[in-house]
C-alpha atoms as a PDB file:
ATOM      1  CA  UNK A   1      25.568  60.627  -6.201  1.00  0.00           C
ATOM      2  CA  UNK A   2      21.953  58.590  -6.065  1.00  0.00           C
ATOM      3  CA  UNK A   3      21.530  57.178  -2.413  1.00  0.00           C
ATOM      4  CA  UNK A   4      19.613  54.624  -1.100  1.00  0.00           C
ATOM      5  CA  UNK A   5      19.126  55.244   2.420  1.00  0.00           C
ATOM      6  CA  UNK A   6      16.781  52.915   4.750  1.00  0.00           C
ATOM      7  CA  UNK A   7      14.868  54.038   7.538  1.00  0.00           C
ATOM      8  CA  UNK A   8      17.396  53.286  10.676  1.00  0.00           C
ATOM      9  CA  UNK A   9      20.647  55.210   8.951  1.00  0.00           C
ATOM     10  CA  UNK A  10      23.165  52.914   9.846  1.00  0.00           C
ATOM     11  CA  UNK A  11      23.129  51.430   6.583  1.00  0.00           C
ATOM     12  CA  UNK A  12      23.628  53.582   2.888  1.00  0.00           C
ATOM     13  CA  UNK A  13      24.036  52.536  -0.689  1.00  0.00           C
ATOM     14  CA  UNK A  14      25.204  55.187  -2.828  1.00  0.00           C
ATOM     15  CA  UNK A  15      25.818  55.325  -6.689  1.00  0.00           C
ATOM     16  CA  UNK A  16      29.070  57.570  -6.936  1.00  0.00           C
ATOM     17  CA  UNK A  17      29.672  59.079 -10.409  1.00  0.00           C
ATOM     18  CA  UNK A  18      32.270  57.132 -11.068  1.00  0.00           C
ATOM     19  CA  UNK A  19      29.893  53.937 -11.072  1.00  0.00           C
ATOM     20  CA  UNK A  20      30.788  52.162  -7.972  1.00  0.00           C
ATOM     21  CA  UNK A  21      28.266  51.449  -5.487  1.00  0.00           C
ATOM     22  CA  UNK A  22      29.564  52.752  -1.426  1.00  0.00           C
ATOM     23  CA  UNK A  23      27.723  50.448   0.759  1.00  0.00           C
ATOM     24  CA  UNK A  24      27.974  52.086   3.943  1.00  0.00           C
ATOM     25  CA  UNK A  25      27.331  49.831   7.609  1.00  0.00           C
ATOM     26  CA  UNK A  26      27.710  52.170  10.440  1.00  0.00           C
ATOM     27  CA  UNK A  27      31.276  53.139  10.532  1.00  0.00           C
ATOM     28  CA  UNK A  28      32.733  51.182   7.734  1.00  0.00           C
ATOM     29  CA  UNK A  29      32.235  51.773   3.794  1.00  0.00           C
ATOM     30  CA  UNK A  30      32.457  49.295   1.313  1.00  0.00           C
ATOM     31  CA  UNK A  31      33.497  50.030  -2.759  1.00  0.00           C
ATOM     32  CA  UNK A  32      31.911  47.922  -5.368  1.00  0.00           C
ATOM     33  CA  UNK A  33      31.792  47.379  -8.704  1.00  0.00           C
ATOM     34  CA  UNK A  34      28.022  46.820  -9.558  1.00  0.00           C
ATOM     35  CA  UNK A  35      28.709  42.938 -10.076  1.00  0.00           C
ATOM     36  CA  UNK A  36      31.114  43.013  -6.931  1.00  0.00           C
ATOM     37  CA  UNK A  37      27.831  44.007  -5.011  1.00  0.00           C
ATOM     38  CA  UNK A  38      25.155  41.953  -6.078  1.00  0.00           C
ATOM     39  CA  UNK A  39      27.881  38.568  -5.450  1.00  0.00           C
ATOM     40  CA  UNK A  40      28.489  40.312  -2.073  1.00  0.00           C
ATOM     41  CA  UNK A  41      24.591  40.792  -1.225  1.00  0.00           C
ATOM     42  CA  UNK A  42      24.002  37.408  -2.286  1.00  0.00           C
ATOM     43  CA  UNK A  43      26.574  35.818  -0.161  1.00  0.00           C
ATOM     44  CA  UNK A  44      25.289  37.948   2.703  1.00  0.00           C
ATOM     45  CA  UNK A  45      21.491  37.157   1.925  1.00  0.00           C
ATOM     46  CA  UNK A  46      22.884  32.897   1.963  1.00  0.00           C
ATOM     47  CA  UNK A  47      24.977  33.164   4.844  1.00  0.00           C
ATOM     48  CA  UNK A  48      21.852  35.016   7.247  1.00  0.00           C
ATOM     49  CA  UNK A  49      19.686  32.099   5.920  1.00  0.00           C
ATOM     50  CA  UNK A  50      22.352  29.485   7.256  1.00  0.00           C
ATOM     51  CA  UNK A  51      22.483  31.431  10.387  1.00  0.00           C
ATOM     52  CA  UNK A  52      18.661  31.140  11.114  1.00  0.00           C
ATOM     53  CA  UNK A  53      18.711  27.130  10.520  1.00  0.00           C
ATOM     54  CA  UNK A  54      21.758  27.166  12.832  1.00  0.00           C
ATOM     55  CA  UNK A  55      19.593  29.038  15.634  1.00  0.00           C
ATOM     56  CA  UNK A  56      16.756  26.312  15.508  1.00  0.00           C
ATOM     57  CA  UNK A  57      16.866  24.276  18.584  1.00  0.00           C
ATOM     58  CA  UNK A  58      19.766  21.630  17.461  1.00  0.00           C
ATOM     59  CA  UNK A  59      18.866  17.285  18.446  1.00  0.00           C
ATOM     60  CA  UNK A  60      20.724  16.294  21.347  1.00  0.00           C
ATOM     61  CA  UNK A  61      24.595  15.416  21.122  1.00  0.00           C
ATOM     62  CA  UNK A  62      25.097  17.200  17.591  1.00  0.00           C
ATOM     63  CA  UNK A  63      26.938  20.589  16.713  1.00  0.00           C
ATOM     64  CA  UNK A  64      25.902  23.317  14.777  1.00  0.00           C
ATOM     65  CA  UNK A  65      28.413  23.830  12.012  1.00  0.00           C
ATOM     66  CA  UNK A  66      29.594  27.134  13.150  1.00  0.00           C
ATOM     67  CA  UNK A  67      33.013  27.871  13.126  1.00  0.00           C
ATOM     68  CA  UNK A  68      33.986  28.143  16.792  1.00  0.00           C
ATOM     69  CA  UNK A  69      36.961  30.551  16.953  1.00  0.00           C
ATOM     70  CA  UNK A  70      38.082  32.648  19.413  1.00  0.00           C
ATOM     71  CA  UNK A  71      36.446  36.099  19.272  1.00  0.00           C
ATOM     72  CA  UNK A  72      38.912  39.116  20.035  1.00  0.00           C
END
């Protein structure tokens, strides 16, 4: 298995012999075909960059676009 392993260990991307990719985030492991991955990274990589023009100071009287739902 070929891992790619940054600095602060709570993240892991591993190439299993079978040739799926096991993107690991702290406690929870993700399976991927190589495709599947590079979609999901993308998404990720989009949604963080909507996220940081959501934190900018918003004009008075609108609303970010946020979903507002309950957490837990």
């Amino acid at each position: 298995m070929h891992s790619l392993n940054p600095r602060n260990g709570q993240t892991a991307l591993n190439m299993c012999t079978c040739g799926k990719l096991h993107f690991r985030y702290g406690s929870v492991t993700l399976h991927f075909e190589s495709n599947e991955f590079t979609s999901f990274a993308n998404t990720v990589a989009h949604l963080h960059a909507r996220y940081k023009e959501l934190r900018q100071p918003q004009p008075s009287g609108t609303i970010p676009t946020l979903h507002n739902d309950f957490c837990h």
